[in-house]
C-alpha atoms as a PDB file:
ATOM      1  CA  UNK A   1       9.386 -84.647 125.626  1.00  0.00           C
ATOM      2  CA  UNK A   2       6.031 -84.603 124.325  1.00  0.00           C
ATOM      3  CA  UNK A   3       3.801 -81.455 125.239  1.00  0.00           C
ATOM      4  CA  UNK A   4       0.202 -81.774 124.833  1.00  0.00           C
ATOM      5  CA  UNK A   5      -2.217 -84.880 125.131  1.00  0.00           C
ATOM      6  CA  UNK A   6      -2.062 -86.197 121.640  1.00  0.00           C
ATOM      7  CA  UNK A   7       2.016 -86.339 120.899  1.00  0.00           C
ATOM      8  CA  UNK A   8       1.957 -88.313 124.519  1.00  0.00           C
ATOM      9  CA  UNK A   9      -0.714 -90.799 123.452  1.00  0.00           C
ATOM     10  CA  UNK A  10       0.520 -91.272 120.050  1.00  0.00           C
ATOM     11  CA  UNK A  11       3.906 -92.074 121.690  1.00  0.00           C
ATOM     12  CA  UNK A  12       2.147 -94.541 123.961  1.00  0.00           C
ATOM     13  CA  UNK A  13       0.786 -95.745 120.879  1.00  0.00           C
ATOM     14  CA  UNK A  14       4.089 -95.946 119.070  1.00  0.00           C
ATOM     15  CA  UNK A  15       5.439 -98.233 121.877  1.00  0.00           C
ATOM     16  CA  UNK A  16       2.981-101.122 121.843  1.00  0.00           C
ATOM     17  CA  UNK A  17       3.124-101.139 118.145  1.00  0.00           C
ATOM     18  CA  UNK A  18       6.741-101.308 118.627  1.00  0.00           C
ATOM     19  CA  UNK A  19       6.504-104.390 120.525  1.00  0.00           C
ATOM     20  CA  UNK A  20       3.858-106.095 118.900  1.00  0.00           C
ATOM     21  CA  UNK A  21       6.008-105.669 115.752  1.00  0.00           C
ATOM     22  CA  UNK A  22       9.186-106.586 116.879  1.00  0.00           C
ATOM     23  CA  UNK A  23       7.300-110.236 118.179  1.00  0.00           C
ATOM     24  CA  UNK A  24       5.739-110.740 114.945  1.00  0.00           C
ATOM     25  CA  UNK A  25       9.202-110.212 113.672  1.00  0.00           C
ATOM     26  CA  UNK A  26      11.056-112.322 115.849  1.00  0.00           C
ATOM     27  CA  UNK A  27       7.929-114.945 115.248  1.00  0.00           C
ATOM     28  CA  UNK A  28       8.380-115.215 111.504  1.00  0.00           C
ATOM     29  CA  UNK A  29      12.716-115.812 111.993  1.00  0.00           C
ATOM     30  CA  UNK A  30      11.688-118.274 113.847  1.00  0.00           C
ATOM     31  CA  UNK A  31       9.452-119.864 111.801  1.00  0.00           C
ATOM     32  CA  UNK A  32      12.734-118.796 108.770  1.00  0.00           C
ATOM     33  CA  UNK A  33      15.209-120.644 110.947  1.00  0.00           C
ATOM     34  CA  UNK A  34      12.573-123.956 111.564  1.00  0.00           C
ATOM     35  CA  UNK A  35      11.893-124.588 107.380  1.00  0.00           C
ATOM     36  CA  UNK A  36      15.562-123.827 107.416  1.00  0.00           C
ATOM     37  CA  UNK A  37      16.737-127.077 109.301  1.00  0.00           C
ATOM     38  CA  UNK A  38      14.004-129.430 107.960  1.00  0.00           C
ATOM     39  CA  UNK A  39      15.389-128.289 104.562  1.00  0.00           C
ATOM     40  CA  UNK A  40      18.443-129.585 106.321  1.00  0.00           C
ATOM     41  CA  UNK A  41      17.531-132.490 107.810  1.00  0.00           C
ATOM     42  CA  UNK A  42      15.213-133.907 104.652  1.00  0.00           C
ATOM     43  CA  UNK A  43      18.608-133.006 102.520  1.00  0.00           C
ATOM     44  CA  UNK A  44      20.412-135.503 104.885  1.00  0.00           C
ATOM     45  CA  UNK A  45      17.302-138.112 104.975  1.00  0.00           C
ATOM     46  CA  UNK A  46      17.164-137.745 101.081  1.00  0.00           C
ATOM     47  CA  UNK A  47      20.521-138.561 100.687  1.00  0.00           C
ATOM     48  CA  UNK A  48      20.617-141.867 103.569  1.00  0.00           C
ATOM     49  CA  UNK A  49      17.299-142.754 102.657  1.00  0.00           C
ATOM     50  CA  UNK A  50      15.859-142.833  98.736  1.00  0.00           C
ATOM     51  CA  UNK A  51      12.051-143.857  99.539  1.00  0.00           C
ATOM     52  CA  UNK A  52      11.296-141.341 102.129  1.00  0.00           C
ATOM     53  CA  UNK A  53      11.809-138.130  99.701  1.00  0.00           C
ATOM     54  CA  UNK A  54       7.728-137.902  98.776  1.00  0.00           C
ATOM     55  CA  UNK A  55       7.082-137.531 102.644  1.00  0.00           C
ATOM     56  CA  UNK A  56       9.697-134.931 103.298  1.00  0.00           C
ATOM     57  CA  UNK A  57       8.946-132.883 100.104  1.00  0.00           C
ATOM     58  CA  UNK A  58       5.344-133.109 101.317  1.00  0.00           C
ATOM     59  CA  UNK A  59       6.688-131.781 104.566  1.00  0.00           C
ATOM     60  CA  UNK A  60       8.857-129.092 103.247  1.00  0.00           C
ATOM     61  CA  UNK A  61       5.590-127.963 100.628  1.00  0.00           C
ATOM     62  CA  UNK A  62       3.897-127.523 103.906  1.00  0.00           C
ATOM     63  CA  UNK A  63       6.604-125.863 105.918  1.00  0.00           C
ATOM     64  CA  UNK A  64       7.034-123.662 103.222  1.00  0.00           C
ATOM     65  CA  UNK A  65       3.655-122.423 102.318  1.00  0.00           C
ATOM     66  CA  UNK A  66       3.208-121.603 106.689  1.00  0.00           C
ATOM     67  CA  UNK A  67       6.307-119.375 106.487  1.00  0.00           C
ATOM     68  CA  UNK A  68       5.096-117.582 103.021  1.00  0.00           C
ATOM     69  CA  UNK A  69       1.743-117.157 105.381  1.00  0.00           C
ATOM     70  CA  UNK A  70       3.114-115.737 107.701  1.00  0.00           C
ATOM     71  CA  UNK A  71       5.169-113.101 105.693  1.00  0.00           C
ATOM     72  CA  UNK A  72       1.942-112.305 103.769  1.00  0.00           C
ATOM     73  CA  UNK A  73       0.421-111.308 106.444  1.00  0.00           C
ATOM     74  CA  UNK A  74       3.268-109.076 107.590  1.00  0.00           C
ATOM     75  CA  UNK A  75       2.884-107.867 104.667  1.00  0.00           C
ATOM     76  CA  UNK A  76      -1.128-106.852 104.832  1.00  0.00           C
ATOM     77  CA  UNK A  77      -0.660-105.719 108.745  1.00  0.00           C
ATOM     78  CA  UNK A  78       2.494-103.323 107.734  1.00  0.00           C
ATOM     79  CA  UNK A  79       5.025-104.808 109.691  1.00  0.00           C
ATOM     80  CA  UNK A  80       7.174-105.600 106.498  1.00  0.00           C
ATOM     81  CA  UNK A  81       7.983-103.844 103.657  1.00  0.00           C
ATOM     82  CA  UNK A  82       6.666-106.049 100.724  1.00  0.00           C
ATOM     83  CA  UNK A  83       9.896-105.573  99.257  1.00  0.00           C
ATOM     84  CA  UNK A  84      11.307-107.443 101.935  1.00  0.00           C
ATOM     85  CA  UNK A  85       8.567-109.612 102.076  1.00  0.00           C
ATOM     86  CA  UNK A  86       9.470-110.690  97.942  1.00  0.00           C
ATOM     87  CA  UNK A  87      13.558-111.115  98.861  1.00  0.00           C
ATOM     88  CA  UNK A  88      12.691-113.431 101.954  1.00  0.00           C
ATOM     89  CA  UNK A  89      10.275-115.360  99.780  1.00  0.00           C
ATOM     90  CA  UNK A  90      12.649-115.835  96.984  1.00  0.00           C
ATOM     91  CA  UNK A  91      15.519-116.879  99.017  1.00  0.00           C
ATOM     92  CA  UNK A  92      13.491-119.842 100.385  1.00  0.00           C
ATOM     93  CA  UNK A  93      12.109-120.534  97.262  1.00  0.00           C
ATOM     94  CA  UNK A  94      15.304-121.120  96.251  1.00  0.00           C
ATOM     95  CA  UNK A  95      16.447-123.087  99.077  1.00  0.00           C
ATOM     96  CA  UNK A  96      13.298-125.622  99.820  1.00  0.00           C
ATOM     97  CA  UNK A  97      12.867-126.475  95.873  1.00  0.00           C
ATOM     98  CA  UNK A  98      16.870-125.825  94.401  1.00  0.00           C
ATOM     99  CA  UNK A  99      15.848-127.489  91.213  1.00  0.00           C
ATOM    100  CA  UNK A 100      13.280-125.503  90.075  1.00  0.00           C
ATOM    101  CA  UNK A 101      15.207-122.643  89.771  1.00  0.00           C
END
Protein backbone atom coordinates (compact mmCIF):
# COMPACT_ATOMS: atom_id res chain seq x y z
CA UNK A 1 0.00 0.00 0.00
CA UNK A 2 0.94 3.38 -0.82
CA UNK A 3 2.91 5.41 1.95
CA UNK A 4 3.01 9.03 1.62
CA UNK A 5 0.46 11.61 0.06
CA UNK A 6 1.58 11.60 -3.50
CA UNK A 7 1.81 7.55 -4.38
CA UNK A 8 -1.98 7.64 -2.75
CA UNK A 9 -3.19 10.47 -4.99
CA UNK A 10 -1.49 9.34 -8.01
CA UNK A 11 -3.24 5.96 -7.39
CA UNK A 12 -6.53 7.80 -7.04
CA UNK A 13 -5.53 9.30 -10.13
CA UNK A 14 -4.66 6.05 -11.85
CA UNK A 15 -8.23 4.76 -11.12
CA UNK A 16 -10.41 7.38 -12.81
CA UNK A 17 -8.14 7.32 -15.73
CA UNK A 18 -8.68 3.70 -15.64
CA UNK A 19 -12.26 4.07 -16.04
CA UNK A 20 -12.52 6.84 -18.23
CA UNK A 21 -10.30 4.74 -20.55
CA UNK A 22 -11.81 1.59 -20.39
CA UNK A 23 -15.42 3.64 -21.53
CA UNK A 24 -13.77 5.30 -24.30
CA UNK A 25 -12.67 1.84 -25.15
CA UNK A 26 -15.73 0.06 -24.84
CA UNK A 27 -17.33 3.34 -26.77
CA UNK A 28 -15.24 2.99 -29.90
CA UNK A 29 -16.13 -1.32 -30.10
CA UNK A 30 -19.18 -0.20 -30.11
CA UNK A 31 -19.10 2.16 -32.59
CA UNK A 32 -16.48 -1.10 -34.48
CA UNK A 33 -19.35 -3.52 -34.03
CA UNK A 34 -22.26 -0.72 -35.46
CA UNK A 35 -20.15 0.08 -39.10
CA UNK A 36 -19.68 -3.62 -38.79
CA UNK A 37 -23.43 -4.66 -39.37
CA UNK A 38 -24.37 -1.77 -41.74
CA UNK A 39 -21.41 -3.14 -43.77
CA UNK A 40 -23.61 -6.16 -43.35
CA UNK A 41 -26.78 -5.13 -43.92
CA UNK A 42 -25.87 -2.66 -47.16
CA UNK A 43 -23.95 -6.05 -48.45
CA UNK A 44 -27.42 -7.77 -48.23
CA UNK A 45 -29.44 -4.53 -49.61
CA UNK A 46 -26.73 -4.32 -52.43
CA UNK A 47 -27.23 -7.62 -53.42
CA UNK A 48 -31.61 -7.60 -53.20
CA UNK A 49 -31.65 -4.22 -54.29
CA UNK A 50 -29.24 -2.69 -57.35
CA UNK A 51 -30.43 1.15 -57.15
CA UNK A 52 -30.04 1.71 -53.53
CA UNK A 53 -26.03 1.08 -53.48
CA UNK A 54 -25.16 5.16 -53.85
CA UNK A 55 -27.24 5.70 -50.56
CA UNK A 56 -25.68 2.93 -48.57
CA UNK A 57 -22.07 3.64 -49.78
CA UNK A 58 -22.90 7.22 -48.78
CA UNK A 59 -23.90 5.73 -45.48
CA UNK A 60 -21.04 3.45 -44.97
CA UNK A 61 -18.44 6.71 -46.16
CA UNK A 62 -20.07 8.30 -43.23
CA UNK A 63 -20.09 5.46 -40.76
CA UNK A 64 -16.71 4.97 -41.54
CA UNK A 65 -15.08 8.30 -41.32
CA UNK A 66 -17.12 8.60 -37.35
CA UNK A 67 -15.34 5.39 -36.30
CA UNK A 68 -11.75 6.58 -37.85
CA UNK A 69 -12.78 9.85 -35.56
CA UNK A 70 -13.14 8.36 -32.94
CA UNK A 71 -9.89 6.20 -32.99
CA UNK A 72 -7.98 9.43 -33.85
CA UNK A 73 -8.81 10.83 -31.05
CA UNK A 74 -7.85 7.84 -28.92
CA UNK A 75 -5.08 8.22 -30.45
CA UNK A 76 -4.27 12.17 -29.49
CA UNK A 77 -5.81 11.55 -25.74
CA UNK A 78 -3.40 8.30 -25.22
CA UNK A 79 -5.85 5.81 -24.73
CA UNK A 80 -4.55 3.78 -27.84
CA UNK A 81 -1.44 2.94 -29.02
CA UNK A 82 -1.32 4.44 -32.62
CA UNK A 83 -0.13 1.22 -33.65
CA UNK A 84 -3.30 -0.15 -32.77
CA UNK A 85 -5.01 2.70 -33.85
CA UNK A 86 -3.33 1.95 -37.81
CA UNK A 87 -4.35 -2.13 -37.56
CA UNK A 88 -8.05 -1.20 -36.52
CA UNK A 89 -8.15 1.36 -39.29
CA UNK A 90 -6.87 -0.92 -41.90
CA UNK A 91 -9.03 -3.77 -41.10
CA UNK A 92 -12.14 -1.62 -41.75
CA UNK A 93 -10.71 -0.13 -44.55
CA UNK A 94 -10.64 -3.26 -45.87
CA UNK A 95 -13.96 -4.36 -44.93
CA UNK A 96 -16.32 -1.10 -45.75
CA UNK A 97 -14.54 -0.53 -49.35
CA UNK A 98 -13.23 -4.53 -50.31
CA UNK A 99 -12.54 -3.35 -53.79
CA UNK A 100 -10.20 -0.87 -53.32
CA UNK A 101 -7.82 -2.94 -51.90
Amino acid sequence: MANNKSSKKRIKINKRNRIQNNSYKSLIKSYEKKHLSLIKASSEQVSNLGEKEVNSQALLKASFASVVSQIDKAVKKKIIHKNTAIRKKTNLFKKTFPTLN
